[in-house]
Protein backbone atom coordinates (compact mmCIF):
# COMPACT_ATOMS: atom_id res chain seq x y z
CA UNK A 1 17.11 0.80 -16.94
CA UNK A 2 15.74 3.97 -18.08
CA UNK A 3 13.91 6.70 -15.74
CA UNK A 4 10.37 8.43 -17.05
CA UNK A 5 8.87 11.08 -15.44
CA UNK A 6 11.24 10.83 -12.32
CA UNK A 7 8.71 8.02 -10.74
CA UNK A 8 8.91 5.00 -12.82
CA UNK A 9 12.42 3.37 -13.94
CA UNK A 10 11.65 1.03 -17.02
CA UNK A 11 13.62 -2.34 -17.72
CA UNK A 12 11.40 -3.41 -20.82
CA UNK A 13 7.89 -4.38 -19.74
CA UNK A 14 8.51 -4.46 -15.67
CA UNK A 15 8.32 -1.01 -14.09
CA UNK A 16 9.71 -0.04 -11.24
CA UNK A 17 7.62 3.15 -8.84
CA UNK A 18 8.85 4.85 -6.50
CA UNK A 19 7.34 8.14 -4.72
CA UNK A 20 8.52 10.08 -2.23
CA UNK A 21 5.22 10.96 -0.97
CA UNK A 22 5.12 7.91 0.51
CA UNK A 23 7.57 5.84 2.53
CA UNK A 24 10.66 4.51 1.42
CA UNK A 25 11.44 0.94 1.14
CA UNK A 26 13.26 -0.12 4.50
CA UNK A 27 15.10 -2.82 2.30
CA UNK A 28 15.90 -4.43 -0.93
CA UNK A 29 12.06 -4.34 -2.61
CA UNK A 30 10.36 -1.50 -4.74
CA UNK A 31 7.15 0.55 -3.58
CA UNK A 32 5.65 -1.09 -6.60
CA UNK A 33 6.04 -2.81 -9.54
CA UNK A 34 4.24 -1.91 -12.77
CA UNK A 35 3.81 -4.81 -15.30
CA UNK A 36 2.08 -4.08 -18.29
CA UNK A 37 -1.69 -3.19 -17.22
CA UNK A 38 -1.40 -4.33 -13.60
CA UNK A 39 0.94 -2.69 -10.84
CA UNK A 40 1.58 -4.51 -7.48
CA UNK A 41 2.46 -2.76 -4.64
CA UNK A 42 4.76 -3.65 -1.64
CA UNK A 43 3.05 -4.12 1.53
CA UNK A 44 2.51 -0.10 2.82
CA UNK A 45 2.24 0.05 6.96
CA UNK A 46 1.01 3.06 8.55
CA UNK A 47 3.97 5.12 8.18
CA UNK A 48 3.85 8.87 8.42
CA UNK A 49 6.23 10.23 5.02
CA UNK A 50 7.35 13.28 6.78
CA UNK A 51 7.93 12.03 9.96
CA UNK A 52 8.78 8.79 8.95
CA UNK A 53 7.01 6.97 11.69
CA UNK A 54 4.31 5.43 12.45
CA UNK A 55 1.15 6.75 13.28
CA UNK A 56 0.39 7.87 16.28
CA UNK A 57 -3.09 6.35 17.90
CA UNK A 58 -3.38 3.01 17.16
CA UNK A 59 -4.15 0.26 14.51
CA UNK A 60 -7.05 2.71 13.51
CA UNK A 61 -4.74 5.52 12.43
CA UNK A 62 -2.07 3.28 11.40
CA UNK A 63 -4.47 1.27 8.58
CA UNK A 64 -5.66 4.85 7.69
CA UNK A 65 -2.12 6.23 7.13
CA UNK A 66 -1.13 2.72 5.36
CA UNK A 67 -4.38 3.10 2.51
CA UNK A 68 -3.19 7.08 1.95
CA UNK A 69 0.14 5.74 1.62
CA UNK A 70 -1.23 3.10 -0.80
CA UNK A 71 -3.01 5.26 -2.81
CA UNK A 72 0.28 7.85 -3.21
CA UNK A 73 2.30 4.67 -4.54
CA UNK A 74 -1.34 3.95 -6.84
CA UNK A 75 -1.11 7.26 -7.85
CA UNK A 76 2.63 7.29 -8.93
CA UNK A 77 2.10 3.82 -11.01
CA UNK A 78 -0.78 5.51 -13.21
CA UNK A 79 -3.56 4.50 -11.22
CA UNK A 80 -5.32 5.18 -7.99
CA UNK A 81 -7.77 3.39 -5.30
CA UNK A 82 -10.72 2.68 -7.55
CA UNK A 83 -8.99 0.67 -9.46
CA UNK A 84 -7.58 -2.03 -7.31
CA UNK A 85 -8.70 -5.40 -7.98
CA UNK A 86 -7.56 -7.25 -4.86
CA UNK A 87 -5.36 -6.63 -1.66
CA UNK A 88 -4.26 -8.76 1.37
CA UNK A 89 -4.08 -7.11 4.88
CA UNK A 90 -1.87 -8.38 7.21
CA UNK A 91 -2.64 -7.76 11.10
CA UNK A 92 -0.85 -8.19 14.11
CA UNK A 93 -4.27 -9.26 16.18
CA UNK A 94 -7.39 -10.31 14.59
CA UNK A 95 -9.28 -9.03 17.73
CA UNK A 96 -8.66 -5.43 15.79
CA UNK A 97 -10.71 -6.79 12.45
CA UNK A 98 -13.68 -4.79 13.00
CA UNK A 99 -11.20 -1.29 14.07
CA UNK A 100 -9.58 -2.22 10.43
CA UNK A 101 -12.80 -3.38 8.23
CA UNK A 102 -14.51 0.04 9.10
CA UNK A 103 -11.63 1.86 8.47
CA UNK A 104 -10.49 0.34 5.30
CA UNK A 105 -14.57 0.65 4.16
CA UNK A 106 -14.14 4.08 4.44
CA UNK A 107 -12.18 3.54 1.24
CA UNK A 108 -14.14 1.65 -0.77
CA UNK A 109 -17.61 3.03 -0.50
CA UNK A 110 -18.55 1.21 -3.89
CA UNK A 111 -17.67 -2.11 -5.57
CA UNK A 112 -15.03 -2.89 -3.17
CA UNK A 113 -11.87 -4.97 -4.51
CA UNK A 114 -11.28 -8.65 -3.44
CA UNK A 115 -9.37 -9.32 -0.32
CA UNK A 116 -7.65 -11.34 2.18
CA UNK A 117 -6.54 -10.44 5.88
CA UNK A 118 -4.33 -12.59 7.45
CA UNK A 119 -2.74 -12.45 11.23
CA UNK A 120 0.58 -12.53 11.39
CA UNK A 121 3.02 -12.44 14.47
CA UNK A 122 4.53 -9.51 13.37
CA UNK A 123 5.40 -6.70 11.10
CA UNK A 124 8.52 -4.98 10.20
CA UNK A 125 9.03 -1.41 12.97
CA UNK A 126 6.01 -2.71 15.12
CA UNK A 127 3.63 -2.08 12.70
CA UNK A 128 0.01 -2.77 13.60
CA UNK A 129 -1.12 -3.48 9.98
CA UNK A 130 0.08 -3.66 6.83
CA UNK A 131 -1.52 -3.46 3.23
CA UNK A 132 -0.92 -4.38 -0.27
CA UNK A 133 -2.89 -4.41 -3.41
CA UNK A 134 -2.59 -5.57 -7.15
CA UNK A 135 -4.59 -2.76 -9.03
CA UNK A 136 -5.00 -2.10 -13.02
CA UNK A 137 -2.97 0.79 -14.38
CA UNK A 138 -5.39 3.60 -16.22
């Protein structure tokens, strides 16, 4: 593997991101993976980089903190929010949707991406949610 720019580490046409403005992995996975003209990102929870917990608050704060730390990893890749084509949201408790869907629209004010929320019964440090997306590198 080769290393460009101090972000990306290149094994032929898979690239592997990493920032440090947004969490580290908490196990064998990459923040994202850049193939060619898409990058997929690992699932991002609401985890505060410099304090390296999660936020304080609630789910609210935590799928805010989770989409900033989503668009840091974008950001590293080449790309950025606007150009993410689909993402899945996984939630501890669908009885926080709503809390989530407003705070995710805040986002995506125009020509939102495709998505999918699913519940799950739980998420890695007691996270409330957790986000990933598939974007297009620009």
């Amino acid at each position: 593997m080769t290393e460009h720019s101090g972000s990306v580490k290149t094994e032929k046409a898979r690239e592997v991101v990493h920032t440090e403005k947004a969490p580290a992995a908490i196990g064998p996975y990459s923040q994202a993976i850049r193939a060619g003209a898409l990058i997929y990102t690992s699932g991002q929870l609401g985890i505060d980089p410099a304090t390296k917990k999660l936020a304080e608050g609630g789910v609210e704060e935590q799928a805010r903190q989770a989409m900033a730390n989503l668009g840091e990893v974008l950001k590293a890749a080449g790309s950025d929010l606007n150009h993410i084509v689909k993402t899945t949201i996984f939630v501890t408790d669908l009885k926080e949707f709503p809390v989530i869907n407003k705070t995710y629209g805040e986002f995506f004010t125009a020509n939102p991406p495709a998505r999918s929320t699913v519940e799950v019964k739980g998420l890695p440090l007691g996270g409330l949610v957790e986000i990933e997306a598939v974007a297009l590198a620009i």
